[in-house]
C-alpha atoms as a PDB file:
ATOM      1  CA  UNK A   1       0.000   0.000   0.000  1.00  0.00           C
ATOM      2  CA  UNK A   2       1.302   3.492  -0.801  1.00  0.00           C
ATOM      3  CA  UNK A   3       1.984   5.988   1.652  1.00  0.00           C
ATOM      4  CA  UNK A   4      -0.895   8.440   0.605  1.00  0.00           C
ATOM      5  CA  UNK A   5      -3.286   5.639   1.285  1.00  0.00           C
ATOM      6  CA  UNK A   6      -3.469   4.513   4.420  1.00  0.00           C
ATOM      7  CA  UNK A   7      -5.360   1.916   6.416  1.00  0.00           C
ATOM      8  CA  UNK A   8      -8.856   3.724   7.520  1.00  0.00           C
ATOM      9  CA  UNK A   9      -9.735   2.732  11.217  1.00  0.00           C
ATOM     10  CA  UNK A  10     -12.514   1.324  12.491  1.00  0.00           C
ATOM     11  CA  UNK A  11     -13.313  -1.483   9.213  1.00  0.00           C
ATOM     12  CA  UNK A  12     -13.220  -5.075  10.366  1.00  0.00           C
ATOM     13  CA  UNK A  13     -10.239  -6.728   9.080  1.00  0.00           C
ATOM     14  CA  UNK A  14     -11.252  -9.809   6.863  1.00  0.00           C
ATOM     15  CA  UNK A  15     -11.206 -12.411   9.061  1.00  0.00           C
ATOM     16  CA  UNK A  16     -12.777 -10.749  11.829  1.00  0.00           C
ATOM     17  CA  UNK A  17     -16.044 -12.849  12.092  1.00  0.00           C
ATOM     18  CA  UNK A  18     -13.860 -15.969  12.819  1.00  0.00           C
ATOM     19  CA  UNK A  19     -12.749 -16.349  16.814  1.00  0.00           C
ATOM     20  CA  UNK A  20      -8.846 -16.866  16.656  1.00  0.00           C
ATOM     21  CA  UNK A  21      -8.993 -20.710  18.740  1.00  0.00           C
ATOM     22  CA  UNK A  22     -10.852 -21.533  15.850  1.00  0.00           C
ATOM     23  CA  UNK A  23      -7.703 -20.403  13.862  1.00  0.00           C
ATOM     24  CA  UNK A  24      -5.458 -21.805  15.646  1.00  0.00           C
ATOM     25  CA  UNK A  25      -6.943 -25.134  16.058  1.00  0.00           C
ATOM     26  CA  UNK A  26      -6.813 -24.993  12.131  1.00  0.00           C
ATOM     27  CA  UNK A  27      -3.067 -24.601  12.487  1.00  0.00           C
ATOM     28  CA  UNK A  28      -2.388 -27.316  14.736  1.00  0.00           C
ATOM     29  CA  UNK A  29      -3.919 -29.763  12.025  1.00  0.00           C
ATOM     30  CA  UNK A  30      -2.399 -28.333   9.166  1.00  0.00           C
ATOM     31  CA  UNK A  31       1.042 -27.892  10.590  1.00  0.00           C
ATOM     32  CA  UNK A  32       1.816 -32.032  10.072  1.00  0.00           C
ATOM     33  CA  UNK A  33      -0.002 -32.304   6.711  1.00  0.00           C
ATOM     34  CA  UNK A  34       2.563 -29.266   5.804  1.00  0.00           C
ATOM     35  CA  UNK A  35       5.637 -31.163   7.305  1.00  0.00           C
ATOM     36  CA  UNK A  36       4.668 -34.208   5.173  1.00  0.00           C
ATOM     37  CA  UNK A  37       3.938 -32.292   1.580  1.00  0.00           C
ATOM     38  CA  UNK A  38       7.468 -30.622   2.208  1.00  0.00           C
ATOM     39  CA  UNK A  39       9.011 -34.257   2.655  1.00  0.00           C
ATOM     40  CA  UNK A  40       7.543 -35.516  -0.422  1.00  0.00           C
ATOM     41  CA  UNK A  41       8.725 -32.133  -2.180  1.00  0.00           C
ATOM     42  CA  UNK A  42       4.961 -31.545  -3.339  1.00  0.00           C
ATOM     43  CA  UNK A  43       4.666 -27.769  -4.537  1.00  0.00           C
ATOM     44  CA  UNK A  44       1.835 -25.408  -3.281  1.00  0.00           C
ATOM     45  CA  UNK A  45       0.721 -25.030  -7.013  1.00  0.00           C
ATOM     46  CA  UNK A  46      -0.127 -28.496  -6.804  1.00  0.00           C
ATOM     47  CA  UNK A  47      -1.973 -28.489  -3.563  1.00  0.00           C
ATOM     48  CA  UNK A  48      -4.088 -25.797  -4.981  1.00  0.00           C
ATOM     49  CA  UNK A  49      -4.677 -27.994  -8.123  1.00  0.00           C
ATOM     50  CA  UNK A  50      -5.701 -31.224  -6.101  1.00  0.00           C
ATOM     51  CA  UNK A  51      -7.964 -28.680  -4.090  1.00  0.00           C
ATOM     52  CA  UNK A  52     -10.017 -27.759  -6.924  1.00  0.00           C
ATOM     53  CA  UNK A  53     -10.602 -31.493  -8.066  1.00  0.00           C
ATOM     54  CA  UNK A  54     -11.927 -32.301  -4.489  1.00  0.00           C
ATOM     55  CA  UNK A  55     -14.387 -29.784  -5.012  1.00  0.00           C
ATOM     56  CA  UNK A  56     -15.290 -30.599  -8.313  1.00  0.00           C
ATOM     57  CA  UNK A  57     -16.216 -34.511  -7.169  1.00  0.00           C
ATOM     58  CA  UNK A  58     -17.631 -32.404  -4.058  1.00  0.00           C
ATOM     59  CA  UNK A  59     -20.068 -30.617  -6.627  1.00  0.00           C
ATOM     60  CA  UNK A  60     -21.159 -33.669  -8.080  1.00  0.00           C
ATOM     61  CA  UNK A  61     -21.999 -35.446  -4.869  1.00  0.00           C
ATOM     62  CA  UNK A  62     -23.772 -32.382  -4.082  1.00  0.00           C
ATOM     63  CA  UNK A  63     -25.380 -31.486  -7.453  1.00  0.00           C
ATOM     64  CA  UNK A  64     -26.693 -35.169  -7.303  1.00  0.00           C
ATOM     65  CA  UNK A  65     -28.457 -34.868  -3.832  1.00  0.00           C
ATOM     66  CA  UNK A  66     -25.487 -36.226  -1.424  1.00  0.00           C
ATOM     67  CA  UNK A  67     -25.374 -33.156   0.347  1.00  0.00           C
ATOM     68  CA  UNK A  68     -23.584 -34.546   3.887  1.00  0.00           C
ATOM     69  CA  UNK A  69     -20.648 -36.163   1.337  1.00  0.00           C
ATOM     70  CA  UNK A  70     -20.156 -33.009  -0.453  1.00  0.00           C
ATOM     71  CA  UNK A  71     -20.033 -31.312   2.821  1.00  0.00           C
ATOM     72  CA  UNK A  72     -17.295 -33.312   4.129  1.00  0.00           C
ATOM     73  CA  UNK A  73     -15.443 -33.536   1.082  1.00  0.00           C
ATOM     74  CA  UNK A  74     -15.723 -29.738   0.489  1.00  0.00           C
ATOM     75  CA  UNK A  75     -14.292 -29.420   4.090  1.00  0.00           C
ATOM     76  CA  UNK A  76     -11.474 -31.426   2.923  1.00  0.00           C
ATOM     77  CA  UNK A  77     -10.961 -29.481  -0.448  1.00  0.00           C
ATOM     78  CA  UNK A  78     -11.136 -25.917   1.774  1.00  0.00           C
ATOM     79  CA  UNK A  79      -8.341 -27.451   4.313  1.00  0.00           C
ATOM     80  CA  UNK A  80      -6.165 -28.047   1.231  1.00  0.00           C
ATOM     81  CA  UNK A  81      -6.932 -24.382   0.415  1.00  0.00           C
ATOM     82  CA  UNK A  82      -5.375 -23.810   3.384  1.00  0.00           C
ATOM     83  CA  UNK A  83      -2.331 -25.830   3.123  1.00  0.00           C
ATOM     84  CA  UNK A  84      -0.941 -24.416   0.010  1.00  0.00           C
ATOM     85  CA  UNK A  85      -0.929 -20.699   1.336  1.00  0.00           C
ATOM     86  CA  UNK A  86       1.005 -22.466   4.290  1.00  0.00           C
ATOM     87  CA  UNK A  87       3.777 -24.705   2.287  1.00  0.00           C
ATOM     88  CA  UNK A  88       4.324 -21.752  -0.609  1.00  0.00           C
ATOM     89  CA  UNK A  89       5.048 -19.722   3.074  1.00  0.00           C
ATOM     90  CA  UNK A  90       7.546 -22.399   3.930  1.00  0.00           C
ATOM     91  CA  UNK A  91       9.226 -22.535   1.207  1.00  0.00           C
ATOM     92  CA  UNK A  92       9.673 -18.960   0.113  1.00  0.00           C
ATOM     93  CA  UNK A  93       6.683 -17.177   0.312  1.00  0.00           C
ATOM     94  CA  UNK A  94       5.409 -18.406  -3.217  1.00  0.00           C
ATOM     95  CA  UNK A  95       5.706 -16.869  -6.648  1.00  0.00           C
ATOM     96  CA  UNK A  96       3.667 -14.443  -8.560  1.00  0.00           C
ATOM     97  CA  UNK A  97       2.262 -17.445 -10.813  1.00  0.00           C
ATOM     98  CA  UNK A  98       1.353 -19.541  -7.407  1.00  0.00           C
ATOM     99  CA  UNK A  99      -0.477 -16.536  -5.742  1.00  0.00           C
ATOM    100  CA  UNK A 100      -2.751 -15.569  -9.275  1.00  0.00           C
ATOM    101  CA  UNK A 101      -3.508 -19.626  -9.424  1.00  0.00           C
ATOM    102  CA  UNK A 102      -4.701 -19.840  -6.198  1.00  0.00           C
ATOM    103  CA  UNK A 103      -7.145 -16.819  -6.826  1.00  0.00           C
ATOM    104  CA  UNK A 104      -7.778 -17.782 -10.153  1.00  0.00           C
ATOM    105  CA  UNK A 105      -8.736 -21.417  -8.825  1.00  0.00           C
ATOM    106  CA  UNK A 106     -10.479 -20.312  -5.942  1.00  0.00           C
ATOM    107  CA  UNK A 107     -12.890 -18.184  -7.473  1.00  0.00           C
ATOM    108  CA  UNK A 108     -13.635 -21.324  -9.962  1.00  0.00           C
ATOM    109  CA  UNK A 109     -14.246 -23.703  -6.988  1.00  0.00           C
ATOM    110  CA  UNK A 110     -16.994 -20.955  -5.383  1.00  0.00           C
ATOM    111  CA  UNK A 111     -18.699 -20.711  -8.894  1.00  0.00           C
ATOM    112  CA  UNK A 112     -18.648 -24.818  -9.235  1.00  0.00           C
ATOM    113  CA  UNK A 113     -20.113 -25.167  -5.875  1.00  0.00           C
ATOM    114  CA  UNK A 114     -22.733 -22.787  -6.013  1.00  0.00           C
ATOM    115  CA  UNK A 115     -23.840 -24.022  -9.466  1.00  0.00           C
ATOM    116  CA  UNK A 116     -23.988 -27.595  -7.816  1.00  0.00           C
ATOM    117  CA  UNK A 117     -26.043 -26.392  -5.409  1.00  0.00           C
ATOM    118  CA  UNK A 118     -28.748 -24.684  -7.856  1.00  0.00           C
ATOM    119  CA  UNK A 119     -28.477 -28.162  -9.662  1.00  0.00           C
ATOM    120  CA  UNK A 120     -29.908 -29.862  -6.443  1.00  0.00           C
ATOM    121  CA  UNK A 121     -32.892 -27.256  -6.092  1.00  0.00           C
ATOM    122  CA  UNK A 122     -33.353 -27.686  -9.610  1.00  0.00           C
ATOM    123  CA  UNK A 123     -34.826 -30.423  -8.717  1.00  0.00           C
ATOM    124  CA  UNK A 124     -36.797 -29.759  -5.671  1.00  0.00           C
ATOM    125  CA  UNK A 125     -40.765 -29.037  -6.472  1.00  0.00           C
ATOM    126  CA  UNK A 126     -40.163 -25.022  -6.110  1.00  0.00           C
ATOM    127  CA  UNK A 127     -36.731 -24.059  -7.269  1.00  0.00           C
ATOM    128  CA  UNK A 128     -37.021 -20.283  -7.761  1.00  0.00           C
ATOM    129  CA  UNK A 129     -35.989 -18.954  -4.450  1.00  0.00           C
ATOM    130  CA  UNK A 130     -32.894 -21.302  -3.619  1.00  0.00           C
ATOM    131  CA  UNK A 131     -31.498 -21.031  -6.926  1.00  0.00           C
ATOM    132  CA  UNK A 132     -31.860 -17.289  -6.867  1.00  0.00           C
ATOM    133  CA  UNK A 133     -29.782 -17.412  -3.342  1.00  0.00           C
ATOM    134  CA  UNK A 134     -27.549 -19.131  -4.955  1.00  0.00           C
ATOM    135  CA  UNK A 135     -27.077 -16.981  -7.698  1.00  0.00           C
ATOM    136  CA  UNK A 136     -26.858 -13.518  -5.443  1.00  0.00           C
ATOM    137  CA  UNK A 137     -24.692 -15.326  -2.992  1.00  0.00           C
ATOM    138  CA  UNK A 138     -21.958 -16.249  -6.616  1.00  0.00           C
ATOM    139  CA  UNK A 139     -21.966 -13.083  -7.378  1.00  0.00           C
ATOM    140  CA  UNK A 140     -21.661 -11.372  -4.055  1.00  0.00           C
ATOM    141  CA  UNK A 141     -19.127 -13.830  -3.450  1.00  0.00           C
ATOM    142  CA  UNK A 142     -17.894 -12.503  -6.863  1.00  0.00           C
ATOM    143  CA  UNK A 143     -18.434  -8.992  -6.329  1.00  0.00           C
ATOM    144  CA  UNK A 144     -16.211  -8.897  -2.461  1.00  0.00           C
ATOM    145  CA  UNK A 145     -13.555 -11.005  -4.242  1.00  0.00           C
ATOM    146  CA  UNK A 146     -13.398  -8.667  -7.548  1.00  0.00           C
ATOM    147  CA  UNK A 147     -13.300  -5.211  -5.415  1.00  0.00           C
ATOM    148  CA  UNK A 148     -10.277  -6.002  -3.282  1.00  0.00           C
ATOM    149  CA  UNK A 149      -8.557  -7.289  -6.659  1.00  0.00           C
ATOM    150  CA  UNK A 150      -9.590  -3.809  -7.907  1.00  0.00           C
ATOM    151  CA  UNK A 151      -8.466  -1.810  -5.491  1.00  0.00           C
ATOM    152  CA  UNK A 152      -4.996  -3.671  -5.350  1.00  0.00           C
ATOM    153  CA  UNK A 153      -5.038  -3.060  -8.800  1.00  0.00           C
ATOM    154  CA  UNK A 154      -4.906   0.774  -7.721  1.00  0.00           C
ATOM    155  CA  UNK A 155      -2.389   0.975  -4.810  1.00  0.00           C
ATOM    156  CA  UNK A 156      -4.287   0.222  -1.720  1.00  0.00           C
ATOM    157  CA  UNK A 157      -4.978  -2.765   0.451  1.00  0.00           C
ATOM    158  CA  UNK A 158      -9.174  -3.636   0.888  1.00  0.00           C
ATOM    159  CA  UNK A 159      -9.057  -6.961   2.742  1.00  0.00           C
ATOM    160  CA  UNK A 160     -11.599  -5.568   5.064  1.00  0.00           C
ATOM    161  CA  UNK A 161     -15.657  -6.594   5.523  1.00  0.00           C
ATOM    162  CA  UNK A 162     -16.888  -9.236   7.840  1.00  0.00           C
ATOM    163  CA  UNK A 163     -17.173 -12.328   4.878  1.00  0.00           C
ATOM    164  CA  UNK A 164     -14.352 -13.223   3.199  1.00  0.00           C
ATOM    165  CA  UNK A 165     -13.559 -16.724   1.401  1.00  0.00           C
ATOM    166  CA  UNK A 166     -13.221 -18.583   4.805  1.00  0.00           C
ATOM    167  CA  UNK A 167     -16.567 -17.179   6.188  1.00  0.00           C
ATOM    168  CA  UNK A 168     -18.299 -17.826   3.429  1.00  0.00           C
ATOM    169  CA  UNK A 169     -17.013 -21.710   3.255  1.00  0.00           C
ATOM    170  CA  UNK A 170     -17.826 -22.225   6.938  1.00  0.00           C
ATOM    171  CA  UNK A 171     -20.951 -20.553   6.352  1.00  0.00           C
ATOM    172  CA  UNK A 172     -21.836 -22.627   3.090  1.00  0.00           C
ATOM    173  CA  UNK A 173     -20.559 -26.404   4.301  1.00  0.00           C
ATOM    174  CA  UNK A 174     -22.295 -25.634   7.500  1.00  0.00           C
ATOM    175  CA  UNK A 175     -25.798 -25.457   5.417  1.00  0.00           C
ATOM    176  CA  UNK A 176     -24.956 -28.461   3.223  1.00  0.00           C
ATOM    177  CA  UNK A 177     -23.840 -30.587   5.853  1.00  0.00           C
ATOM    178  CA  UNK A 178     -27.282 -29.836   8.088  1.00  0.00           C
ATOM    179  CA  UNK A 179     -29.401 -30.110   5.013  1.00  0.00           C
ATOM    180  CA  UNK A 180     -27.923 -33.516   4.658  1.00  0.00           C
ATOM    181  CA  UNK A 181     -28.900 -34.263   8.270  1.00  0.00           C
ATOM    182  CA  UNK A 182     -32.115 -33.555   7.236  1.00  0.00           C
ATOM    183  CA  UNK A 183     -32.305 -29.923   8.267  1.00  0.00           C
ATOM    184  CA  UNK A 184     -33.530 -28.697   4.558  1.00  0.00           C
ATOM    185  CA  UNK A 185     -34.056 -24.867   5.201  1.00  0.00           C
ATOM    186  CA  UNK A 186     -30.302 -24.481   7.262  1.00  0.00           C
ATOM    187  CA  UNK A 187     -28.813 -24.326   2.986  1.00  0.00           C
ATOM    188  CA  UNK A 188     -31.166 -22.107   1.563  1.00  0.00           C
ATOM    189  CA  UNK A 189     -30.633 -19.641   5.156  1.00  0.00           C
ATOM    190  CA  UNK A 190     -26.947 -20.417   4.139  1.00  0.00           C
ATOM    191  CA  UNK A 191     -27.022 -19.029   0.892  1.00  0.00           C
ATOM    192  CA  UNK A 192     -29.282 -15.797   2.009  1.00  0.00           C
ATOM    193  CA  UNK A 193     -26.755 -15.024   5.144  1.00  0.00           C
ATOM    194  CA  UNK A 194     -24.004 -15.661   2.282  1.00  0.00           C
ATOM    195  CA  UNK A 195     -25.858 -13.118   0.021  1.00  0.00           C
ATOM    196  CA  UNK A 196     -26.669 -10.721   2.592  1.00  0.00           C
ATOM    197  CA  UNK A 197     -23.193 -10.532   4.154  1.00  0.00           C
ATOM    198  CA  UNK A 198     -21.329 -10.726   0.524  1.00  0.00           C
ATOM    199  CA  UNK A 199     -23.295  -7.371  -0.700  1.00  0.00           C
ATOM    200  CA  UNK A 200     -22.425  -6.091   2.757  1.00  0.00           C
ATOM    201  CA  UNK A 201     -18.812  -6.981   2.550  1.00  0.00           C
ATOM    202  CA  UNK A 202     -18.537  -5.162  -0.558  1.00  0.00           C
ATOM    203  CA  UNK A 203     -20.082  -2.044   0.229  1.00  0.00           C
ATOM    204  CA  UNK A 204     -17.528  -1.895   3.219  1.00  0.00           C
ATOM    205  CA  UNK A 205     -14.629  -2.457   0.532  1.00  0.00           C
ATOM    206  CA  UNK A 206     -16.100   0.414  -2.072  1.00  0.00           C
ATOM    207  CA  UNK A 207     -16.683   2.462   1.287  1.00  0.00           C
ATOM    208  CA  UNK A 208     -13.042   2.143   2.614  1.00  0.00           C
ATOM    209  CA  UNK A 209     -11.527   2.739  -0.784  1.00  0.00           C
ATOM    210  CA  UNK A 210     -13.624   6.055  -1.392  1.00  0.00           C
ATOM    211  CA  UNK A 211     -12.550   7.266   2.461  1.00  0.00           C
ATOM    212  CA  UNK A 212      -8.371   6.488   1.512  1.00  0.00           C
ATOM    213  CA  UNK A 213      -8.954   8.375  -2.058  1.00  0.00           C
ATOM    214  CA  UNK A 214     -10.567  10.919  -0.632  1.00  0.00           C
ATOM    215  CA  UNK A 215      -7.213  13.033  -0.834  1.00  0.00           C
ATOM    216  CA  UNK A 216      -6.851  12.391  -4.736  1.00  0.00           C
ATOM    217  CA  UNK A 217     -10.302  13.851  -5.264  1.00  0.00           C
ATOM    218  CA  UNK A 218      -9.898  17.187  -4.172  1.00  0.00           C
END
């Protein structure tokens, strides 16, 4: 971030809707399946490519009406997510190519998921509402993901809003794995909270960005 743009207090930092044991408890499990891909000299890129085909056999489980296996397997696919930011860290810190393939990749997992999951309502008797949650929540998702690229794009850091990536994963595998316990409405409340909190999320981004350009405008 340039020195003309600073910080603005007061927004929530990204991950701010997530307690920190919860983070750290994360850690604890990924630190020996780190240890091991650095032993077998597996790359990050290639984590993040193994991520993306869990979650495409996740989307088919769950586009097919296995809801509870897509959940878990999606909770596998978004720990993998997590393990190649980790190993590129241990090993360097990445490479230009390995950070724009893991955004690249994960935006491509949120739109195969989502789509999986209007596939299952299509299905259902009355489809309209859950498939348009689905829809706002992709392109919320879309929207929060595409306004902090834009605003890197101009000089200034906008990882700020209360639902980033991880939120919106918890948020999403939490509804599939209760509607597969039987629990229908917990997905479609899933994808509304998702939609609700992504248009949020990027009005906080726009909002922040206006507030540190304010000095360029006059």
């Amino acid at each position: 971030m340039s020195a003309s743009h600073p910080r603005a207090p007061g927004l929530p930092r990204g991950d701010s809707l997530l307690p920190a044991w919860i983070k750290e408890t994360v850690r604890a499990i990924l630190d020996p399946i780190v240890r091991l891909a650095l032993a077998f000299h597996v790359t990050a890129n290639t984590v993040t490519v193994i991520g993306l085909v869990i979650t495409v056999v996740a989307a088919i489980l769950i586009g097919s009406g296995g809801l509870l296996a897509g959940a878990l397997i999606l909770m596998g696919g978004s720990l993998l997510d997590a393990v190649d930011g980790a190993l590129a860290r241990a090993t360097g810190g990445g490479t230009a190519f390995g950070g724009f393939l893991d955004s690249t990749l994960d935006r491509a997992s949120e739109a195969i998921v989502y789509l999986a999951i209007a596939a299952y309502y299509l299905h259902e008797p009355a489809p309209t509402w859950p498939v348009l949650a689905a829809f706002i929540a992709l392109a919320g998702s879309f929207m929060v993901s595409y306004s902090r690229a834009r605003a890197e794009g101009i000089g200034i850091t906008a990882a700020v809003g209360i639902a980033p990536r991880t939120e919106r994963l918890v948020l999403i595998i939490a509804g599939l794995g209760l509607a597969g316990l039987g629990i229908g409405p917990a997905l479609i409340a899933a994808l509304w909270i998702i939609a609700a909190l992504t248009v949020t999320t990027t009005a906080q981004r726009i909002w922040h960005v206006w507030r540190l350009t304010a000095p360029t405008r006059g």
